[in-house]
C-alpha atoms as a PDB file:
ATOM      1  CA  UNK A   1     104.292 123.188 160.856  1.00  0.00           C
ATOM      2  CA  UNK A   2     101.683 124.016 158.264  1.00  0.00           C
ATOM      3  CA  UNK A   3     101.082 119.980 157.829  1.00  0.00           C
ATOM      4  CA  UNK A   4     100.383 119.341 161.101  1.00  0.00           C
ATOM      5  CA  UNK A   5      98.206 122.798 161.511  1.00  0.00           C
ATOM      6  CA  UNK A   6      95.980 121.376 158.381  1.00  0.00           C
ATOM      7  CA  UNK A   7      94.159 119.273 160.101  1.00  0.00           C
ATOM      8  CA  UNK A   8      92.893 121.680 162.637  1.00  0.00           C
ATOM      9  CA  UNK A   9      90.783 124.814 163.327  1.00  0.00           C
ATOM     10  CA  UNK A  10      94.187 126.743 162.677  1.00  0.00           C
ATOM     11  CA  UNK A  11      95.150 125.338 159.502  1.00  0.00           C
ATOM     12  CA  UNK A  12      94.208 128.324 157.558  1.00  0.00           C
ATOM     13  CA  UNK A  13      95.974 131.427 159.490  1.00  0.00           C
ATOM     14  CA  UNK A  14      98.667 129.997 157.960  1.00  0.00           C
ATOM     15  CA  UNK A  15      97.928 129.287 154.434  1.00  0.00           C
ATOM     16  CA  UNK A  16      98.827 132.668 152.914  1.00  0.00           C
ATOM     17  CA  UNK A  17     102.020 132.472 153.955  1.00  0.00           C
ATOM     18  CA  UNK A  18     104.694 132.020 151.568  1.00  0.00           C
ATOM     19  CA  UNK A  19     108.192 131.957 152.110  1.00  0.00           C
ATOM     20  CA  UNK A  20     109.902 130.270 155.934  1.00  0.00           C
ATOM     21  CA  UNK A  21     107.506 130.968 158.662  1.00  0.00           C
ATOM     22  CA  UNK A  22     109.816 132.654 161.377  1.00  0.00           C
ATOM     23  CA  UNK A  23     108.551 133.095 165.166  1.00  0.00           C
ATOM     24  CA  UNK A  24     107.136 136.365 164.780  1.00  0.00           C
ATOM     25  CA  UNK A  25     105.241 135.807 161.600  1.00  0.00           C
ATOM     26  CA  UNK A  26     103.360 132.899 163.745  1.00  0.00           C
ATOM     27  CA  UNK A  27     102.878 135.020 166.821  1.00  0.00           C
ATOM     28  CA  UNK A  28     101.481 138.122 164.814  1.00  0.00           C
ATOM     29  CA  UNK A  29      98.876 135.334 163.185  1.00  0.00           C
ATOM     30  CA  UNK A  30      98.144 133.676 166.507  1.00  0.00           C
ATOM     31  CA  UNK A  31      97.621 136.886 168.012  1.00  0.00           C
ATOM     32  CA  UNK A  32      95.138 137.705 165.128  1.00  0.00           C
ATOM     33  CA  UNK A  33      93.133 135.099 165.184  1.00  0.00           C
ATOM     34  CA  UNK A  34      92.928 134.856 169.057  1.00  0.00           C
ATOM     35  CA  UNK A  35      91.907 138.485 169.033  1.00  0.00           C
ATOM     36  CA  UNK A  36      89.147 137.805 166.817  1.00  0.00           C
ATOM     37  CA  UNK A  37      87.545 134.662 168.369  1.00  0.00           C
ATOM     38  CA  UNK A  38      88.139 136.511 171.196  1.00  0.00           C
ATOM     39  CA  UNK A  39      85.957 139.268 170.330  1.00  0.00           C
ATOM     40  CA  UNK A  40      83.475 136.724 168.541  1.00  0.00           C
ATOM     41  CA  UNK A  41      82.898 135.261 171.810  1.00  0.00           C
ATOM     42  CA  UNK A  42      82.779 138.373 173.918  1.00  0.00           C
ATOM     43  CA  UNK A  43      80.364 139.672 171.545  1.00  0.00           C
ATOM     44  CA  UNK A  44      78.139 136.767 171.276  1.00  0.00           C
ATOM     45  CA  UNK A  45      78.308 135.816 175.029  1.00  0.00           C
ATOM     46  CA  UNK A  46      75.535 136.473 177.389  1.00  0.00           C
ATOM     47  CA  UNK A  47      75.611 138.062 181.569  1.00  0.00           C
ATOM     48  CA  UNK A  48      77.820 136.955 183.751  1.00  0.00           C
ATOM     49  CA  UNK A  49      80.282 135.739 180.828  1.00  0.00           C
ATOM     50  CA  UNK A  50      80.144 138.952 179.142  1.00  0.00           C
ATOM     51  CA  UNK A  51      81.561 140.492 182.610  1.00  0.00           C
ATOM     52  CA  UNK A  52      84.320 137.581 182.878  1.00  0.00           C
ATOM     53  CA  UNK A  53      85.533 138.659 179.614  1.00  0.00           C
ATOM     54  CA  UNK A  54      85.668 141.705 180.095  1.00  0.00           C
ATOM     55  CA  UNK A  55      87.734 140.936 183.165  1.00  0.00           C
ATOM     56  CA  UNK A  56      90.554 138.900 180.944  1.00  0.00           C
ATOM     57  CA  UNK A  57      90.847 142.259 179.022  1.00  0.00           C
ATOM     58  CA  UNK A  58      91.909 144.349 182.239  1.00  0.00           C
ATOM     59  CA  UNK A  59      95.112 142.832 182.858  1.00  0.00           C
ATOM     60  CA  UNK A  60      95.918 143.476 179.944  1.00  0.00           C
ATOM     61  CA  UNK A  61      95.184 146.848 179.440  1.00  0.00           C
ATOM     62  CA  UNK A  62      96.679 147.470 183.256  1.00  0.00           C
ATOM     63  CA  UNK A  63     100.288 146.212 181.366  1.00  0.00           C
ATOM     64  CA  UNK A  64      99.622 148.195 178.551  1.00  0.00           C
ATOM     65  CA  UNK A  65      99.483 151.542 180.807  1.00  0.00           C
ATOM     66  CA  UNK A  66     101.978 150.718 182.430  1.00  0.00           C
ATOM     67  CA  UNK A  67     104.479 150.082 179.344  1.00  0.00           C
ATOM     68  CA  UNK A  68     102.843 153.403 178.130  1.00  0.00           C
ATOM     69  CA  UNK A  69     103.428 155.518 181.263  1.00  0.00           C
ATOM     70  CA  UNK A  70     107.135 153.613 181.353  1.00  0.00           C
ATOM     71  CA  UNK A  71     107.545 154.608 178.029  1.00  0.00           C
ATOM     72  CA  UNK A  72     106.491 158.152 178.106  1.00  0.00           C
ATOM     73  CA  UNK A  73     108.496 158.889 181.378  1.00  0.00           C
ATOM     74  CA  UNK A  74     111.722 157.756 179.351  1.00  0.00           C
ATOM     75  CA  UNK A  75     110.740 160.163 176.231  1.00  0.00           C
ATOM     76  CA  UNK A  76     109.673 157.166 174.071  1.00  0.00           C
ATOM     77  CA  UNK A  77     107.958 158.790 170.972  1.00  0.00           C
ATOM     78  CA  UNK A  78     104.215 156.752 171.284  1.00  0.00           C
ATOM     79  CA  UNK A  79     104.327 155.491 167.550  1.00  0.00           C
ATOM     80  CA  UNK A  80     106.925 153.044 168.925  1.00  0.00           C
ATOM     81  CA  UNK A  81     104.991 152.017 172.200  1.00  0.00           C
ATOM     82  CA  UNK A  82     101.953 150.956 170.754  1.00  0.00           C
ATOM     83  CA  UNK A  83     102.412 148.312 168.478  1.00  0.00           C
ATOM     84  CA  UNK A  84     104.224 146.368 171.709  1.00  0.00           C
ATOM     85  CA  UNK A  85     101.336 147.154 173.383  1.00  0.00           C
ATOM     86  CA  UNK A  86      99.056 143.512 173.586  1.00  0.00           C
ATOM     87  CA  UNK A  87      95.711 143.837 171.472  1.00  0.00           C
ATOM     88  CA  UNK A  88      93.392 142.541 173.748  1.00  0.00           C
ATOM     89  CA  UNK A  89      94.409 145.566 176.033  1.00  0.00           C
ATOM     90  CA  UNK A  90      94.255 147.897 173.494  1.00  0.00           C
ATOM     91  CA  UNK A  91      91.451 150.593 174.080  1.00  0.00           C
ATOM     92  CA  UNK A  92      90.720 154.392 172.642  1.00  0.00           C
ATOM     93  CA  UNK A  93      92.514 156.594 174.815  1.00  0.00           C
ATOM     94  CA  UNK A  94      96.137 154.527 174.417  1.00  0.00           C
ATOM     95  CA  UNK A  95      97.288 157.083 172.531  1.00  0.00           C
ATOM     96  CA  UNK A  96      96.402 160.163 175.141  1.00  0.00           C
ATOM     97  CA  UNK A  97      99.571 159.287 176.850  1.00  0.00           C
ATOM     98  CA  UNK A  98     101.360 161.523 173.881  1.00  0.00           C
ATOM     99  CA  UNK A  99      99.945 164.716 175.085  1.00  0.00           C
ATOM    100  CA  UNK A 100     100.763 164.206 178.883  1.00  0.00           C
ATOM    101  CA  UNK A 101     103.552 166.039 180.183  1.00  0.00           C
ATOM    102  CA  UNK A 102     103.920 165.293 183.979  1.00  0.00           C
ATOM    103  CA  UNK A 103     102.931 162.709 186.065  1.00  0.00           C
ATOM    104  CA  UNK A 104      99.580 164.209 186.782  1.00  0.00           C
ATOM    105  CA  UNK A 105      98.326 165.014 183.458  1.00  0.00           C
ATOM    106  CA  UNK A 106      99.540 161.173 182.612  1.00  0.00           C
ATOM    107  CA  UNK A 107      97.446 159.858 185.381  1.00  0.00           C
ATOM    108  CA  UNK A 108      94.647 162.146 184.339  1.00  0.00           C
ATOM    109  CA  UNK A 109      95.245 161.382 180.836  1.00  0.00           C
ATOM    110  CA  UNK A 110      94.989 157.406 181.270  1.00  0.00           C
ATOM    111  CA  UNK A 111      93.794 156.036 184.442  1.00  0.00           C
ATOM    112  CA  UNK A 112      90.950 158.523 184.940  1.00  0.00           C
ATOM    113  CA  UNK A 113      89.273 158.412 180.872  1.00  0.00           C
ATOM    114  CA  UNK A 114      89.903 154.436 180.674  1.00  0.00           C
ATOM    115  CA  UNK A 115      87.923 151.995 181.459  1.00  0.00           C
ATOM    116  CA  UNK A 116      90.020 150.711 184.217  1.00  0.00           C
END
């Protein structure tokens, strides 16, 4: 896999790698490097692709909340939530969900200080 990654733009994620590559080692690099062209582009990009960006990011961060709030109503400590959670949904206030302790303080906790 490395061989025929060489001779393109993702021939380097992989280069420090020693050892057998296994699935998740490749998806936690992919994910790394599409997170950070990701954020090159959003943060380079001008009106209205700055807004359609932006938009991509909102799905995720709606499936994020909802693993969150999923999580938390099932007594899932939060350390072990987010890191499933997917990076390009990621935002400040993930980790609010912790102090919530009913359904309303959970809705008031996420939906209402988010950007969504």
């Amino acid at each position: 896999l490395k061989l025929h990654l060489q001779t393109t733009d993702y021939g380097n994620f992989l280069a420090n790698e020693s050892g057998p590559l296994t699935i998740s080692t490749i998806d936690d690099k992919l994910k790394t490097k599409l997170l950070t062209e990701f954020h090159y582009f959003r943060n380079h990009a001008f009106e209205p692709l700055t807004t359609f960006l932006n938009f991509i990011t909102y799905s995720y961060m709606i499936d994020n909340v909802i693993l969150l709030i999923t999580g938390t109503l099932h007594q899932r400590p939060i350390a072990e939530l987010v890191p499933k959670c997917h990076p390009l949904g990621s935002f400040e206030q993930m980790e609010a969900v912790s102090i919530a302790s009913n359904p309303t303080e959970l809705f008031n906790a996420i939906l209402v200080d988010t950007p969504l």
